[in-house]
C-alpha atoms as a PDB file:
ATOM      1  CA  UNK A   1      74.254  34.187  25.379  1.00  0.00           C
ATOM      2  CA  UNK A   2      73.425  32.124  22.473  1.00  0.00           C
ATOM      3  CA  UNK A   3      70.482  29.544  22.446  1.00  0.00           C
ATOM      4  CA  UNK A   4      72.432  26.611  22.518  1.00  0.00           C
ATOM      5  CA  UNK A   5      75.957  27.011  24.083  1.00  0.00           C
ATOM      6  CA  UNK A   6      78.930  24.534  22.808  1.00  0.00           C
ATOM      7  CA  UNK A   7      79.472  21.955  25.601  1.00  0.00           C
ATOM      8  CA  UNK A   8      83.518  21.679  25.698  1.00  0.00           C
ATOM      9  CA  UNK A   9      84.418  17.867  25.947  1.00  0.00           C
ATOM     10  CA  UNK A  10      87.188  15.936  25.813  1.00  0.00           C
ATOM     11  CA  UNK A  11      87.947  13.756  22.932  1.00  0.00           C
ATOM     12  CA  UNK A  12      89.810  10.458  22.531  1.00  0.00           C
ATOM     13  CA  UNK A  13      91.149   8.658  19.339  1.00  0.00           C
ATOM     14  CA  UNK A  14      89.807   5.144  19.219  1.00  0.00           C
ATOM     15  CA  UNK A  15      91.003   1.583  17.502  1.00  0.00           C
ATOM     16  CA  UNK A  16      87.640   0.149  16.884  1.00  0.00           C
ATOM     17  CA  UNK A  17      86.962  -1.776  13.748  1.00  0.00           C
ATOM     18  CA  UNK A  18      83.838  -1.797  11.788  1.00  0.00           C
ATOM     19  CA  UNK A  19      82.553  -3.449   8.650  1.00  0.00           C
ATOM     20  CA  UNK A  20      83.792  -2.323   5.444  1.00  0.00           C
ATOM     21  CA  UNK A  21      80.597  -1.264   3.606  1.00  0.00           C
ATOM     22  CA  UNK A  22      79.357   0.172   7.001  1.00  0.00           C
ATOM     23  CA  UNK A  23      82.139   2.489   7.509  1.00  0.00           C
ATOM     24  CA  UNK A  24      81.908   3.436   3.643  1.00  0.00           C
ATOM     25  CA  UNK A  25      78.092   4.617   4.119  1.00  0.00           C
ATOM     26  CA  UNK A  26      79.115   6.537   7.686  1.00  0.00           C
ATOM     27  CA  UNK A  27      81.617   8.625   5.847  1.00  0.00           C
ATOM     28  CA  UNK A  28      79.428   9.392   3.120  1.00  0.00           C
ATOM     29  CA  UNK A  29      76.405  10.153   5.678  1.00  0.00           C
ATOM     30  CA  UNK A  30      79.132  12.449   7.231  1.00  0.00           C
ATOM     31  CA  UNK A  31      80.133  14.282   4.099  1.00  0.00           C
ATOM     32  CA  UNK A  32      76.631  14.826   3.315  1.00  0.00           C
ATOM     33  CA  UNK A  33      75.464  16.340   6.280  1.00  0.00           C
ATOM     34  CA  UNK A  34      79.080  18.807   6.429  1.00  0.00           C
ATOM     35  CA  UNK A  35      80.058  16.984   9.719  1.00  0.00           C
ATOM     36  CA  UNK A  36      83.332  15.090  10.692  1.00  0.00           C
ATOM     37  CA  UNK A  37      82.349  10.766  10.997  1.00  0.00           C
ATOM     38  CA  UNK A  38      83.141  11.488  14.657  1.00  0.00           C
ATOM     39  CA  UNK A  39      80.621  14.137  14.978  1.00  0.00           C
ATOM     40  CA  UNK A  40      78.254  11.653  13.507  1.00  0.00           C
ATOM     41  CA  UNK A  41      78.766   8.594  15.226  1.00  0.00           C
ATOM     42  CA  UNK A  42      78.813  10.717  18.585  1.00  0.00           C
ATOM     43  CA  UNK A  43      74.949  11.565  17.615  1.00  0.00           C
ATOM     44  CA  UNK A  44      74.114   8.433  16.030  1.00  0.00           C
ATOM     45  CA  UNK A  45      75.182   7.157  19.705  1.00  0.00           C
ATOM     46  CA  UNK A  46      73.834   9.479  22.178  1.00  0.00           C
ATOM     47  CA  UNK A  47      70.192   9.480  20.805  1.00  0.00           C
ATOM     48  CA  UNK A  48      70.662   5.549  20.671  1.00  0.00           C
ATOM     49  CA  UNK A  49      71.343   6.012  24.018  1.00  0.00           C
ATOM     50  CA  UNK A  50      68.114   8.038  24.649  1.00  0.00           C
ATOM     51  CA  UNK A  51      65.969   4.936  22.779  1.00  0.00           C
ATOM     52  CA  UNK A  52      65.530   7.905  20.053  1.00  0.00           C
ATOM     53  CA  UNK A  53      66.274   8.309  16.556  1.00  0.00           C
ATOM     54  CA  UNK A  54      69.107  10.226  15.173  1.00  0.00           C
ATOM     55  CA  UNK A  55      67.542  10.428  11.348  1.00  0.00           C
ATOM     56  CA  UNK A  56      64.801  12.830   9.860  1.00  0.00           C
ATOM     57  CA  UNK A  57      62.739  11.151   7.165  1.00  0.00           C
ATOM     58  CA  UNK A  58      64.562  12.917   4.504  1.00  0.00           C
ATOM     59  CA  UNK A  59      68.161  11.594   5.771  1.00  0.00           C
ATOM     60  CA  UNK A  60      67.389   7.898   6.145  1.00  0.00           C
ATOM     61  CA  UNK A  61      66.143   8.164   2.676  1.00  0.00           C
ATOM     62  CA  UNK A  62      69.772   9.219   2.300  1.00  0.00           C
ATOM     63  CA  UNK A  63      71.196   6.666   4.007  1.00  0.00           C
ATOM     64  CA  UNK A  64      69.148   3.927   2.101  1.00  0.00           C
ATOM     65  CA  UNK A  65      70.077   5.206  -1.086  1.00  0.00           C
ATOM     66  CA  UNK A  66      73.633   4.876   0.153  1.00  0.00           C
ATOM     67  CA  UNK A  67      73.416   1.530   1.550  1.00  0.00           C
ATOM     68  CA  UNK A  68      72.180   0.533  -2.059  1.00  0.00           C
ATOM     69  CA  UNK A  69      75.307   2.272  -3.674  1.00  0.00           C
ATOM     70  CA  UNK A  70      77.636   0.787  -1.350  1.00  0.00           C
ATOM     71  CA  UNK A  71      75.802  -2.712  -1.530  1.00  0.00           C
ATOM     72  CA  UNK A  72      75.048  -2.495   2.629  1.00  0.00           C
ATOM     73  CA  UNK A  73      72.583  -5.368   3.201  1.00  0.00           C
ATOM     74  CA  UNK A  74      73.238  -6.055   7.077  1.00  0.00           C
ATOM     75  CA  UNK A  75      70.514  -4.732   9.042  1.00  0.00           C
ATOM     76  CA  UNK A  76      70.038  -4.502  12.596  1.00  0.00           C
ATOM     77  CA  UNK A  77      68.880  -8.056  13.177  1.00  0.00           C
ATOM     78  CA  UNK A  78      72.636  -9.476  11.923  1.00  0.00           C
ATOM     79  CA  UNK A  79      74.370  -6.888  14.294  1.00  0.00           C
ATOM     80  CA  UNK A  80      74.846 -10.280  16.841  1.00  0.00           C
ATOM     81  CA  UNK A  81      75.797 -12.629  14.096  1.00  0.00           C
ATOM     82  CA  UNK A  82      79.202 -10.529  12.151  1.00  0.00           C
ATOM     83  CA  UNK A  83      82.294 -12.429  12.149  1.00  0.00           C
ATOM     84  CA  UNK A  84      85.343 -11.701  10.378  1.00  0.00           C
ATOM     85  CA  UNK A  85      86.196 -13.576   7.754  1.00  0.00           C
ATOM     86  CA  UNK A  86      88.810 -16.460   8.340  1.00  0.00           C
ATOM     87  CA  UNK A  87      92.311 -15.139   8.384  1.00  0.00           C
ATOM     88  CA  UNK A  88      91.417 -11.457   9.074  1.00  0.00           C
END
């Protein structure tokens, strides 16, 4: 039996809508890491979840150099504050 046995689950497609730039640096942070943006929002949420952090050192040096090519300023503390812009 391996270590760590694949946990079969079942999977749903979703309509949610993010922010532009945000999306742009979760796809990249996907293709990085070999994994599918579900796969990685999945983690991203269960360790959030946990009060636990889904990044090494080494990957959110990643991520900030792809916030910076993908101009991502937000940060945490303007996740209550995001509106869409008028007529969207």
């Amino acid at each position: 039996m391996p270590p760590n046995p694949e946990i079969q689950v079942e999977r749903i497609q979703t309509g949610i809508r993010l922010e532009k730039r945000l999306v742009k640096v979760l796809k990249a942070l996907a293709e990085h890491k070999d994994m599918t943006l579900g796969d990685l929002v999945e983690g991203i949420v269960l360790h959030a979840f946990e009060g636990r952090s889904p990044f090494s050192d080494d990957t959110i040096d990643v991520i900030r150099r792809l916030r910076e090519i993908y101009g991502l300023e937000l940060s945490a503390g303007d996740s209550h504050r995001l509106a869409d812009r008028r007529g969207e």
